[in-house]
N, C-alpha and C. Protein backbone atom coordinates (compact mmCIF):
# COMPACT_ATOMS: atom_id res chain seq x y z
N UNK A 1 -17.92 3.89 15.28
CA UNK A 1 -17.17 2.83 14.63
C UNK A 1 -15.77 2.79 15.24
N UNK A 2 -15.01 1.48 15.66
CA UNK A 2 -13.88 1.63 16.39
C UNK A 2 -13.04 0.82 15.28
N UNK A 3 -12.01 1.13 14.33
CA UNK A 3 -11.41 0.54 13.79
C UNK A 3 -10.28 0.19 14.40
N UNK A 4 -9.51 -1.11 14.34
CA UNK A 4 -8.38 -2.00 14.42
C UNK A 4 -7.75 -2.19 13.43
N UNK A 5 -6.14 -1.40 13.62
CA UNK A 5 -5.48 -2.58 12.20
C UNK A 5 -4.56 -3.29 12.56
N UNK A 6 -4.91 -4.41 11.66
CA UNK A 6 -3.28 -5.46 12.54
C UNK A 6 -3.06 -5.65 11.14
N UNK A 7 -1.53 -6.55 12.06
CA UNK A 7 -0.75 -6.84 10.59
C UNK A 7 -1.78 -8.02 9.90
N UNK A 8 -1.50 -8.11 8.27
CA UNK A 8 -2.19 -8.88 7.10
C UNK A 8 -1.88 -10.21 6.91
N UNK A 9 -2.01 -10.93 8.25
CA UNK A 9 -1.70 -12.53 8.35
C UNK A 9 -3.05 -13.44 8.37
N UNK A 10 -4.02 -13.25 7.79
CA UNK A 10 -5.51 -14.01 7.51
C UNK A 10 -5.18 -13.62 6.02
N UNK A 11 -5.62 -14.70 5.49
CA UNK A 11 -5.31 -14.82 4.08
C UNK A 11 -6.15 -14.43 3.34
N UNK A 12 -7.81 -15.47 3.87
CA UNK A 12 -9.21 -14.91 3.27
C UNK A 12 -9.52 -13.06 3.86
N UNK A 13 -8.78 -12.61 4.82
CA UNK A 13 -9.47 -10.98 4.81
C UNK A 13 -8.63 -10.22 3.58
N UNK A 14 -7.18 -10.74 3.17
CA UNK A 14 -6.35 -10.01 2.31
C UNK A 14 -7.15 -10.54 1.03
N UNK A 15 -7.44 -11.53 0.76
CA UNK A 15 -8.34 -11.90 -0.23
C UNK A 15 -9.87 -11.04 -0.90
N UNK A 16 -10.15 -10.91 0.45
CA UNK A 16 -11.37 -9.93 0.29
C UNK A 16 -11.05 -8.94 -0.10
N UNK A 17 -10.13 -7.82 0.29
CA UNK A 17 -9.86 -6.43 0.12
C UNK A 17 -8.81 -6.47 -1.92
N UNK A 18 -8.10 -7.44 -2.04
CA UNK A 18 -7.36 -7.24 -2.87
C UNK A 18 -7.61 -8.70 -4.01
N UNK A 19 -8.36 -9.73 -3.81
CA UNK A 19 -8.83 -10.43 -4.66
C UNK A 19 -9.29 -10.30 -5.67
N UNK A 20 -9.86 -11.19 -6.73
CA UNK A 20 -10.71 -10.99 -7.46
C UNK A 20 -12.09 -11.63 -7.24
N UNK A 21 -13.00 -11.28 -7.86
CA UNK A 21 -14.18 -11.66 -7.54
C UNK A 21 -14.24 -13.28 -7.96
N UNK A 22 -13.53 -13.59 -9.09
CA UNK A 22 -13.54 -15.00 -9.75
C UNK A 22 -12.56 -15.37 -9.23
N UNK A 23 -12.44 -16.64 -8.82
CA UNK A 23 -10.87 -17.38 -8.63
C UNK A 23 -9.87 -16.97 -9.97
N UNK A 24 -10.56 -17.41 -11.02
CA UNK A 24 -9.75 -17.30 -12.18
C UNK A 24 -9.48 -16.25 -13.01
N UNK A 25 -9.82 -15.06 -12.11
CA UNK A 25 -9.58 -14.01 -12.63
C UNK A 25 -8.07 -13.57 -12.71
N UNK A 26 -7.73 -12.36 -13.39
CA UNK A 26 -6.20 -12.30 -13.40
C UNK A 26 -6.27 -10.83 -12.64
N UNK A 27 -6.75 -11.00 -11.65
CA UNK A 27 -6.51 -9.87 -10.69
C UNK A 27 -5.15 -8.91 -10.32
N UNK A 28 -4.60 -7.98 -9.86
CA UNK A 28 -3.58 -7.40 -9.19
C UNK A 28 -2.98 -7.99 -7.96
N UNK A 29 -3.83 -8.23 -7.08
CA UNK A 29 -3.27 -9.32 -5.69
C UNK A 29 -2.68 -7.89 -5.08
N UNK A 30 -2.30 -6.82 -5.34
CA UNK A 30 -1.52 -6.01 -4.86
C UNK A 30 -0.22 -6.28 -4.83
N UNK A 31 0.05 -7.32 -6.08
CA UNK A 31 1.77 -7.71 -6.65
C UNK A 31 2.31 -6.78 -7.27
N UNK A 32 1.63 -5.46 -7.95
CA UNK A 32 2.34 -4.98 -9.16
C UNK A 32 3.93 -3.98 -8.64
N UNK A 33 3.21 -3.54 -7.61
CA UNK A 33 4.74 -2.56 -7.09
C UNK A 33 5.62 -4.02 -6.10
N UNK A 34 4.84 -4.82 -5.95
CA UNK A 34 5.43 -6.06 -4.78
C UNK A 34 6.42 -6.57 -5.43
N UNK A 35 6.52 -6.85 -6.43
CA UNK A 35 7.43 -7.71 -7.26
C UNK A 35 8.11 -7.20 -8.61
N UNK A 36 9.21 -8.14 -9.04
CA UNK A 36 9.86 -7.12 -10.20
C UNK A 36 8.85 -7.66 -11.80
N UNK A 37 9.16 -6.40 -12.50
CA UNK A 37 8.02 -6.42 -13.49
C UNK A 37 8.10 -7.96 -14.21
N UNK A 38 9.10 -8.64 -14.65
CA UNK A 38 8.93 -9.71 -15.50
C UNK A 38 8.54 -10.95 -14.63
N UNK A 39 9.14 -10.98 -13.19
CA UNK A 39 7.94 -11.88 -12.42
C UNK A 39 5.90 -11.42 -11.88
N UNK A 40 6.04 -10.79 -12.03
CA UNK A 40 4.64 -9.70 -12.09
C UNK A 40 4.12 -11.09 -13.27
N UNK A 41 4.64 -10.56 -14.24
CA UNK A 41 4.03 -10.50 -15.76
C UNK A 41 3.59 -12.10 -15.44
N UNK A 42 4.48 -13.08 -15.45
CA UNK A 42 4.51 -14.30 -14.91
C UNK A 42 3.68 -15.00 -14.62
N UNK A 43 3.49 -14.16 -13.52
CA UNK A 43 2.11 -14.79 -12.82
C UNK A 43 1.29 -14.32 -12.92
N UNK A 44 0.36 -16.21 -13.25
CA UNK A 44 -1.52 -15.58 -13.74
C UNK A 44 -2.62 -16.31 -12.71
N UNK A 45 -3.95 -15.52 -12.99
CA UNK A 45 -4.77 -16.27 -12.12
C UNK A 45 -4.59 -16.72 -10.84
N UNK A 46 -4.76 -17.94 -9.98
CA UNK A 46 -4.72 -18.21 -8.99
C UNK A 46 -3.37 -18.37 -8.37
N UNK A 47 -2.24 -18.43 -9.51
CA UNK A 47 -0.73 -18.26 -9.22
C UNK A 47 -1.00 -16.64 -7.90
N UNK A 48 -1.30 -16.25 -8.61
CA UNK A 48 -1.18 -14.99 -7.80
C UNK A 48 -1.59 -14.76 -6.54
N UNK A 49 -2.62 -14.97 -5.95
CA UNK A 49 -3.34 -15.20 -5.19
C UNK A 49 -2.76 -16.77 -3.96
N UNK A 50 -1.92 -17.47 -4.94
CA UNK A 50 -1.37 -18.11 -3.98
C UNK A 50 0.07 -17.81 -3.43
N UNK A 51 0.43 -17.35 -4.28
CA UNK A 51 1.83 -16.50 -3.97
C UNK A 51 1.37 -15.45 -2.08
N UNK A 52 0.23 -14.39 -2.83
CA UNK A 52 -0.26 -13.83 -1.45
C UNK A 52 -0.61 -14.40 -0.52
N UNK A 53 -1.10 -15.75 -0.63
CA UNK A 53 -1.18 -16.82 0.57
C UNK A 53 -0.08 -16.85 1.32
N UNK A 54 0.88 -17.00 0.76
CA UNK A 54 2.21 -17.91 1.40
C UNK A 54 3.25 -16.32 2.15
N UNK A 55 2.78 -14.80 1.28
CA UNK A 55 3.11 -14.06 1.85
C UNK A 55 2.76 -13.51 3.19
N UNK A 56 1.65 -14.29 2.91
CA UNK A 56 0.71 -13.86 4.81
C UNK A 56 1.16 -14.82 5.87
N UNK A 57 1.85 -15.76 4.99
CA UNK A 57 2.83 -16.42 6.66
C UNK A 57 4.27 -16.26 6.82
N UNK A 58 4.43 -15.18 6.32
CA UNK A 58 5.91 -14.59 5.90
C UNK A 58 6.30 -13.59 7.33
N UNK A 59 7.76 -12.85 7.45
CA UNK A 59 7.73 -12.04 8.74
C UNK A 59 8.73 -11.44 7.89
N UNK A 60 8.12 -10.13 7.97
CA UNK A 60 6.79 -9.55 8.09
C UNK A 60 5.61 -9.96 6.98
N UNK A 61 4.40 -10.25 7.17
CA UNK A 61 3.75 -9.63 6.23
C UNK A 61 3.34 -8.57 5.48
N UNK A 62 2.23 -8.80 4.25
CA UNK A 62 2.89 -7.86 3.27
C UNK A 62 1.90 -6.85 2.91
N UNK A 63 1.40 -6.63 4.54
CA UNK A 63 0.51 -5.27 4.95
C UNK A 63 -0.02 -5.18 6.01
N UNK A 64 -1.01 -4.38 6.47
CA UNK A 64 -2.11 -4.47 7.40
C UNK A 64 -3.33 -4.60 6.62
N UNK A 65 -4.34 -5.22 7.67
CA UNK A 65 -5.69 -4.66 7.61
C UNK A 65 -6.37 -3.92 8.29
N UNK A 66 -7.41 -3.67 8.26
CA UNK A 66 -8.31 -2.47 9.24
C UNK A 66 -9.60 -3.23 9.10
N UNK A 67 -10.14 -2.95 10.72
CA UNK A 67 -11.18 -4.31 11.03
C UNK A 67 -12.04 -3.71 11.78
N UNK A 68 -13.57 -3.34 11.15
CA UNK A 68 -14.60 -2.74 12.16
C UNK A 68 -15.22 -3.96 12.87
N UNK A 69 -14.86 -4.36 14.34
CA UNK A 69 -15.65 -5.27 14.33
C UNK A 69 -14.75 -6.41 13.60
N UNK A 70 -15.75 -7.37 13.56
CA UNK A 70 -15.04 -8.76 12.86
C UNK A 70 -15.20 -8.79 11.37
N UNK A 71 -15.45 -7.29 10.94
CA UNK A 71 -15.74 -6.91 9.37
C UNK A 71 -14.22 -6.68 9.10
N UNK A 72 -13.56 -6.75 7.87
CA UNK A 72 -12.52 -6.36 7.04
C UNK A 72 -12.60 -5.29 6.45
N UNK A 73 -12.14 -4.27 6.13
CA UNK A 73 -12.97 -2.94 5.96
C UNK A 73 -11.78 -2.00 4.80
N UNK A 74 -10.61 -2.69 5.05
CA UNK A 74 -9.63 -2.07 4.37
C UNK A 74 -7.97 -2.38 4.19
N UNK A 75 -7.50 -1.92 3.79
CA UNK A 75 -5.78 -2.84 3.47
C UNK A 75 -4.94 -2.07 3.05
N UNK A 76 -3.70 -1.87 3.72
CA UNK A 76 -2.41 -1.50 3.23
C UNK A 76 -1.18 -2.13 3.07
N UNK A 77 -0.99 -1.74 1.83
CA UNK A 77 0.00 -2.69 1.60
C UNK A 77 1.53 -1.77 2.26
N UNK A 78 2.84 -2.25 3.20
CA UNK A 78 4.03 -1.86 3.62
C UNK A 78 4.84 -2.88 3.86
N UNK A 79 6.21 -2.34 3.08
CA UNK A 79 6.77 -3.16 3.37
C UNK A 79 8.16 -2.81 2.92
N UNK A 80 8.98 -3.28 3.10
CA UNK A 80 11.12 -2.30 3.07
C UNK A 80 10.70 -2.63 1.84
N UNK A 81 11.18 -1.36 1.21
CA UNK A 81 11.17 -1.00 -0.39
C UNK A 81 12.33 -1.84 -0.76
N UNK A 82 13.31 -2.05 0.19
CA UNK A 82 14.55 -3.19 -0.99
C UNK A 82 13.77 -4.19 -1.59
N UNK A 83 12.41 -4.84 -1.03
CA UNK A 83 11.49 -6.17 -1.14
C UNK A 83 10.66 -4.96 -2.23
N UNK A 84 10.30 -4.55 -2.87
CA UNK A 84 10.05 -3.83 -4.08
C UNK A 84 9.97 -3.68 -5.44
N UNK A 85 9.66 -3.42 -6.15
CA UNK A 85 9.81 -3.14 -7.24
C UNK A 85 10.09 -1.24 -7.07
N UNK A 86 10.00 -0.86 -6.10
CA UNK A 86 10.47 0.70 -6.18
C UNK A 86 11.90 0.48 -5.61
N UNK A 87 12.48 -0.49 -5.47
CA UNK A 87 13.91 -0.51 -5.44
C UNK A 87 14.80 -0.04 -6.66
N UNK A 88 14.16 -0.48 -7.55
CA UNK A 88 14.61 -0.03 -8.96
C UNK A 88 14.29 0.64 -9.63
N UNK A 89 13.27 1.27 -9.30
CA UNK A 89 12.19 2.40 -10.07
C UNK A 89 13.16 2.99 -10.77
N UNK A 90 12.73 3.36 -11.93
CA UNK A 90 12.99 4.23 -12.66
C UNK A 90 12.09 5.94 -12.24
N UNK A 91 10.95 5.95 -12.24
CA UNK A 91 10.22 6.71 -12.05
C UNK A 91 10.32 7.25 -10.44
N UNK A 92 10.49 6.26 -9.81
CA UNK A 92 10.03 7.27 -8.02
C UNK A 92 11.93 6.78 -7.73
N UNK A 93 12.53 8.24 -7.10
CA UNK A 93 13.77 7.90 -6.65
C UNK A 93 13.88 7.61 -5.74
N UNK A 94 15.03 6.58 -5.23
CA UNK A 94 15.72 6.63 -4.18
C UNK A 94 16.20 7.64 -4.04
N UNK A 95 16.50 7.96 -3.33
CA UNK A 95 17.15 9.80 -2.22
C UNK A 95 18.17 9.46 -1.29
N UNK A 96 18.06 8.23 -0.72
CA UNK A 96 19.45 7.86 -0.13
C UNK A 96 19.45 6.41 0.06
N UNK A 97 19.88 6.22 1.04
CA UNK A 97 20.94 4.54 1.77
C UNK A 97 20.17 3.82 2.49
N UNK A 98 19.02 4.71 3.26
CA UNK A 98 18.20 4.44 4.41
C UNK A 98 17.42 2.95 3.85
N UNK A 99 17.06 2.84 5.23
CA UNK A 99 15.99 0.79 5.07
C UNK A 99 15.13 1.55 5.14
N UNK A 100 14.45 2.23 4.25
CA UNK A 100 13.38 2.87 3.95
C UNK A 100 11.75 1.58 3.48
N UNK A 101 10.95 1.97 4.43
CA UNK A 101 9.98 0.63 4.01
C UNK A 101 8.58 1.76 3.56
N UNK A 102 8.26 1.33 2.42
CA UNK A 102 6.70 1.51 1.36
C UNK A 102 6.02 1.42 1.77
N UNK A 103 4.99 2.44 1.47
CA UNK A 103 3.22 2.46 1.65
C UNK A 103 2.81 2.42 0.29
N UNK A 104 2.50 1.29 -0.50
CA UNK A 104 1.96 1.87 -1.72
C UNK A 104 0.47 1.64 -2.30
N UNK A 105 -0.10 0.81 -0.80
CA UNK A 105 -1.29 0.64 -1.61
C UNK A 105 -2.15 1.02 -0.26
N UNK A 106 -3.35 1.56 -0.55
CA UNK A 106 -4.55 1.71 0.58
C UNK A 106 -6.09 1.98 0.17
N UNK A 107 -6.53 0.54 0.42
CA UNK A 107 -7.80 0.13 -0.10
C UNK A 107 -8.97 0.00 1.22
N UNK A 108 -9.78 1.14 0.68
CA UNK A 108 -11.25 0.64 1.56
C UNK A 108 -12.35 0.16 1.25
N UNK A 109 -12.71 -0.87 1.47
CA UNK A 109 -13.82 -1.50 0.52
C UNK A 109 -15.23 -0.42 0.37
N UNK A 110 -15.71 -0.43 -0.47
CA UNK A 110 -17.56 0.20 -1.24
C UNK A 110 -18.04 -0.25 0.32
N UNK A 111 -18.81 1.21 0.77
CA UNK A 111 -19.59 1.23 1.66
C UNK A 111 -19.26 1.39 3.26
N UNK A 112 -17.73 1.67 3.46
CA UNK A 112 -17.14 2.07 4.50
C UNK A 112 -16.40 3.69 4.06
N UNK A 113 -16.13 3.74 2.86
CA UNK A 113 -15.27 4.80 2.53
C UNK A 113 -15.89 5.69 3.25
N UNK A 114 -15.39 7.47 3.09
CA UNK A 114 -15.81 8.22 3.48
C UNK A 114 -15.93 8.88 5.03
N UNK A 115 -15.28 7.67 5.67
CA UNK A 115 -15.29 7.45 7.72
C UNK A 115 -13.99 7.54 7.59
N UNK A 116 -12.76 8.28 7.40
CA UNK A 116 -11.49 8.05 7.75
C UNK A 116 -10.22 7.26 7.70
N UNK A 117 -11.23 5.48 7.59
CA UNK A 117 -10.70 4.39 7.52
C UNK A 117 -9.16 4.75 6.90
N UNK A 118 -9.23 5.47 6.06
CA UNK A 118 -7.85 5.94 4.80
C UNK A 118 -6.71 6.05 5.71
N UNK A 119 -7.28 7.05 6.73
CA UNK A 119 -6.04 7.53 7.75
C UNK A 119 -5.62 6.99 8.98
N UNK A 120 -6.78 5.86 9.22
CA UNK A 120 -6.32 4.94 9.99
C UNK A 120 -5.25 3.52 9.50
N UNK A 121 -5.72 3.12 8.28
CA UNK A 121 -5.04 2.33 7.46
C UNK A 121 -3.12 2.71 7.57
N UNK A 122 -2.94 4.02 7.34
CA UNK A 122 -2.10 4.62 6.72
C UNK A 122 -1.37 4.59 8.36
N UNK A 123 -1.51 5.48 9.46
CA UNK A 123 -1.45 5.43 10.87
C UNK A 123 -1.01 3.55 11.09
N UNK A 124 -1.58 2.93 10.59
CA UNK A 124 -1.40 1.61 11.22
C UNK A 124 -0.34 0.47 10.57
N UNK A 125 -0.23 1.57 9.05
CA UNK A 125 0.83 0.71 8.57
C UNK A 125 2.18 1.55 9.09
N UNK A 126 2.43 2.61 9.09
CA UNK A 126 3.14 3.58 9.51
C UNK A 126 3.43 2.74 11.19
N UNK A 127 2.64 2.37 12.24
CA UNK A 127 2.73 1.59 13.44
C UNK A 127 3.37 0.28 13.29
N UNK A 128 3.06 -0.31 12.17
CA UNK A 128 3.43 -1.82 11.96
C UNK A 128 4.93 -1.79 11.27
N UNK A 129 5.31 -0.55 10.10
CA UNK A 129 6.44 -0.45 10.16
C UNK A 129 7.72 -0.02 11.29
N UNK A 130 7.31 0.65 11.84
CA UNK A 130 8.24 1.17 13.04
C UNK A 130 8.56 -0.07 14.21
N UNK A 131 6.88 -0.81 14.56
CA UNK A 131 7.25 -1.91 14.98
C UNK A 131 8.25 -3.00 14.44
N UNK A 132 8.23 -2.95 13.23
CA UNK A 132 9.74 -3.75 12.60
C UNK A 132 10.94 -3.68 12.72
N UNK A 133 11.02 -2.18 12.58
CA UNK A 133 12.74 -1.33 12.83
C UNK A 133 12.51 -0.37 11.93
N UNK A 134 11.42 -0.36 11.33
CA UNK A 134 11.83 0.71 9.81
C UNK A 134 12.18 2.16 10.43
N UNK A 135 13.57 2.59 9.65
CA UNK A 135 13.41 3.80 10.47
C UNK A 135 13.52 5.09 9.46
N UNK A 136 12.81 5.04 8.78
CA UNK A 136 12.30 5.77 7.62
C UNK A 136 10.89 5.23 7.04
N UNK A 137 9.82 5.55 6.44
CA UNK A 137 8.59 5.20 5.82
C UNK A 137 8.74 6.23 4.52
N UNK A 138 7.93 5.75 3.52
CA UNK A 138 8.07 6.52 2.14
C UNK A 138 6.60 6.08 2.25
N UNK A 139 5.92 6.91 0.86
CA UNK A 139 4.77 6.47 0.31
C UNK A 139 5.03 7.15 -0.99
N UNK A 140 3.98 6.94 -1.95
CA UNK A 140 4.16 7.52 -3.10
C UNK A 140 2.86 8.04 -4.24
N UNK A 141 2.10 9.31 -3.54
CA UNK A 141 0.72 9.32 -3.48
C UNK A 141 0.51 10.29 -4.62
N UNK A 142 -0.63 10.36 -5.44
CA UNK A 142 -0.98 11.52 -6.20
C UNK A 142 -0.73 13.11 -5.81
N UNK A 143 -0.41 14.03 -6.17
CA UNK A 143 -0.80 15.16 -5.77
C UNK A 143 -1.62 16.13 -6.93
N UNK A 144 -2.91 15.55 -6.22
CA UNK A 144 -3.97 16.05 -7.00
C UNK A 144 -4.64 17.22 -6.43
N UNK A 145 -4.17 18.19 -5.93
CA UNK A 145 -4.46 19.44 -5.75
C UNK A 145 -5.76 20.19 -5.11
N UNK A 146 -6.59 18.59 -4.63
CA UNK A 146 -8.00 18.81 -3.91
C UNK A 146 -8.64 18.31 -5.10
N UNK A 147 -8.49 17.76 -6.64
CA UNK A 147 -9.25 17.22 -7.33
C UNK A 147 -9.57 16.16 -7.24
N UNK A 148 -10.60 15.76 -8.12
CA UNK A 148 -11.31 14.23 -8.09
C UNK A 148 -10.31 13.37 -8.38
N UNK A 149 -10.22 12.01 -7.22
CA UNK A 149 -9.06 11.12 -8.26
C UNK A 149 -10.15 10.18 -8.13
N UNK A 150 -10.24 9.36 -9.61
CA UNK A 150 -11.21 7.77 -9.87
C UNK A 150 -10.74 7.32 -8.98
N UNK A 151 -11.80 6.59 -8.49
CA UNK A 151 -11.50 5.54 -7.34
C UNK A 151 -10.85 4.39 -7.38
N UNK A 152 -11.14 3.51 -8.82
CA UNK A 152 -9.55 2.58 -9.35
C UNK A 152 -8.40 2.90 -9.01
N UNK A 153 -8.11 4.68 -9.13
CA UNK A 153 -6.67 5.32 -9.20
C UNK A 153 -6.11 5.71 -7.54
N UNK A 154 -7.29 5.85 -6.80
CA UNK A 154 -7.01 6.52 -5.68
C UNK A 154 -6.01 5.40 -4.31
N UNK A 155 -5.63 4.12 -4.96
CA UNK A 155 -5.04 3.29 -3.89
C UNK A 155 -3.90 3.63 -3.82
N UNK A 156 -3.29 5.16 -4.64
CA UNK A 156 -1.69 5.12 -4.11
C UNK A 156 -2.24 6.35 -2.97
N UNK A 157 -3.06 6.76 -2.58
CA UNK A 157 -3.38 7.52 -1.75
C UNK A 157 -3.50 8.90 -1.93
N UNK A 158 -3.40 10.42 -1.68
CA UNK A 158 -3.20 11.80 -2.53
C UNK A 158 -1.63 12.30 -1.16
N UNK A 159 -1.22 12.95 -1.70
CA UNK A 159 -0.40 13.87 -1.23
C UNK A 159 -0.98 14.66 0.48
N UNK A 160 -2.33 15.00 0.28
CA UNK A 160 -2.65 15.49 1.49
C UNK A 160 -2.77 14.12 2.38
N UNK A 161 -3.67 12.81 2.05
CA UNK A 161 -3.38 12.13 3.31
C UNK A 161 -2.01 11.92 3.74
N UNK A 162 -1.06 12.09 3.23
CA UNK A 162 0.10 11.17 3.72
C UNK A 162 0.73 13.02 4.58
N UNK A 163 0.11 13.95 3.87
CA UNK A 163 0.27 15.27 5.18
C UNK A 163 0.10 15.26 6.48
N UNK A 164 -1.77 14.90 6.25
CA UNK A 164 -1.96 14.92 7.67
C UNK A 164 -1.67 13.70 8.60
N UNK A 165 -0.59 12.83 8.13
CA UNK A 165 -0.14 11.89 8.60
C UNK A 165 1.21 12.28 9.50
N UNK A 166 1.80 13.27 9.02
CA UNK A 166 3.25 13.94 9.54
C UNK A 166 4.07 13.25 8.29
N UNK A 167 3.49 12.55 7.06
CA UNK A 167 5.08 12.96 6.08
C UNK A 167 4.92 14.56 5.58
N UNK A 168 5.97 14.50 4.90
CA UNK A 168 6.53 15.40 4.10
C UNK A 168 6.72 14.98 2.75
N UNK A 169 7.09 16.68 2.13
CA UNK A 169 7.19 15.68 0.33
C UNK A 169 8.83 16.08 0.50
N UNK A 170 9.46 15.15 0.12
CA UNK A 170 10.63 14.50 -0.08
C UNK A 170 11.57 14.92 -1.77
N UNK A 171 10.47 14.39 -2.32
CA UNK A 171 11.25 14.84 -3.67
C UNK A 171 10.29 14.50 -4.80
N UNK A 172 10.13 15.09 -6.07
CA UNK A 172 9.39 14.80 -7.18
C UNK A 172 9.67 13.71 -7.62
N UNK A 173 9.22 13.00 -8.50
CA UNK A 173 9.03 11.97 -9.20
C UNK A 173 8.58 12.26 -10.59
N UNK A 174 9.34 10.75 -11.42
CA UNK A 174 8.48 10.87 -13.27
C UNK A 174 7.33 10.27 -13.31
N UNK A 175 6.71 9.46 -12.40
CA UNK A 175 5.60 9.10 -12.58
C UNK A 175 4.68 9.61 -12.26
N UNK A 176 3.44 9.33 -13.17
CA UNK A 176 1.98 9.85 -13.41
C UNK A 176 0.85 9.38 -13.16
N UNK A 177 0.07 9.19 -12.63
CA UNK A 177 -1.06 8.11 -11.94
C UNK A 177 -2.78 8.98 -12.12
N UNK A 178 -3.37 8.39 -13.22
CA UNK A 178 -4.97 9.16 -13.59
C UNK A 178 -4.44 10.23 -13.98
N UNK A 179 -3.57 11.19 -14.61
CA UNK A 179 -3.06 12.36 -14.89
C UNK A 179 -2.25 13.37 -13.96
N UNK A 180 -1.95 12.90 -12.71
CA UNK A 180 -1.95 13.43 -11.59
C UNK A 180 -0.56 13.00 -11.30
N UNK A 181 0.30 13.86 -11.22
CA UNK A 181 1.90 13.60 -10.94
C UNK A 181 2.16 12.96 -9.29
N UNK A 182 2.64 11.95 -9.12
CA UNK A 182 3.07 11.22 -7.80
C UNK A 182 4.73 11.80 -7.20
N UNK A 183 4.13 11.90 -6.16
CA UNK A 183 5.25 12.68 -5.42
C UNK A 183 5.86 11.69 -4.36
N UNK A 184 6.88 12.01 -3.74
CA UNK A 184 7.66 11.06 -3.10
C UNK A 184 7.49 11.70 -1.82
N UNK A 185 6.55 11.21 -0.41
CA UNK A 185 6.18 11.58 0.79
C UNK A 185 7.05 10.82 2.01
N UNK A 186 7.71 11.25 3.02
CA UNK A 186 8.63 10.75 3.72
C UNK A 186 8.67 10.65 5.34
N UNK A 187 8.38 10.07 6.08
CA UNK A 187 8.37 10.50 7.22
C UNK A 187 9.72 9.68 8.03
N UNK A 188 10.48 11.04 8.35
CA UNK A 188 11.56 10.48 9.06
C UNK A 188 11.36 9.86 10.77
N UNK A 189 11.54 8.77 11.23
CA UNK A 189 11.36 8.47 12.49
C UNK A 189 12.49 8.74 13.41
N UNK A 190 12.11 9.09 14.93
CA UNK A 190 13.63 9.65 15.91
C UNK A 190 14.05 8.63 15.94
């Protein structure tokens, strides 16, 4: 299997990975860390979903995908945390000044998992940020200790992938994700 990730400028592949199955569903879109909570709340149904339209012709867009083939296979969401809702976090800190840009979401669709895809996703958003200028990357992943995380829960990623990626853990955090305390992972760029 040879995976590709490019940046998340096809609308219907970001659709696939982070849609809902119904148009009129009130899906995530992968807005919830994207935006501040009372515009979140805001938007319903296909609002949402068109909002992510108009973000995929944006610069930058507001992730990668990962592409076996002309299949869609997986999605990360990155992007400068000032454009955030972890700009303000209460729960995950800022630590300094830096144009620090987010990894907070990484989705592989049912029936590819299990092949790596995770660490290629992660590798490619980590590529697509640096290609920007970012000269810092954060993520903000479970550290679940080698335990089971639900697979609903597992899109902030665990503590070990963002290891064998070359971050580091950076600093603790108050937030909690499936029971599993989220840590603040950092990889400084030269």
């Amino acid at each position: 299997m040879m995976i590709e990730v490019r940046p998340a400028t096809v609308f219907e592949d970001v659709a696939t990975m982070v849609g809902p199955r119904r148009a009129d569903a009130n899906a995530c879109w992968c807005l919830s860390y994207r935006l501040p909570a009372k515009q979140n709340a805001a938007l319903v149904r296909q609002e949402r979903g068109a909002l992510v339209e108009r973000l995929c012709r944006q610069d930058p867009p507001p992730g990668v995908l990962a592409y076996d083939g002309d299949d869609v296979v997986g999605w990360a969401a990155v992007h400068p945390r000032a454009d955030t809702a972890f700009a303000n976090s209460r729960t995950i800190p800022r630590i300094d000044d830096a144009d620090v840009w987010s990894v907070w979401c990484i989705r592989v669709r049912p029936g590819h998992r299990g092949k790596g895809i995770s660490h290629r996703l992660l590798a490619g958003a980590v590529d697509f940020a640096v290609g920007s200028g970012a000269p810092v990357i954060e993520g903000y992943p479970v550290d679940n200790a080698g335990a089971k995380v639900d697979s609903t829960m597992a899109y902030v990623g665990t503590r070990r992938l963002f290891e064998a990626a070359g971050f580091s853990k950076a600093a603790d955090t108050t937030s909690v994700l499936n029971g599993f305390p989220r840590v603040l992972m950092r990889l400084e760029l030269p």
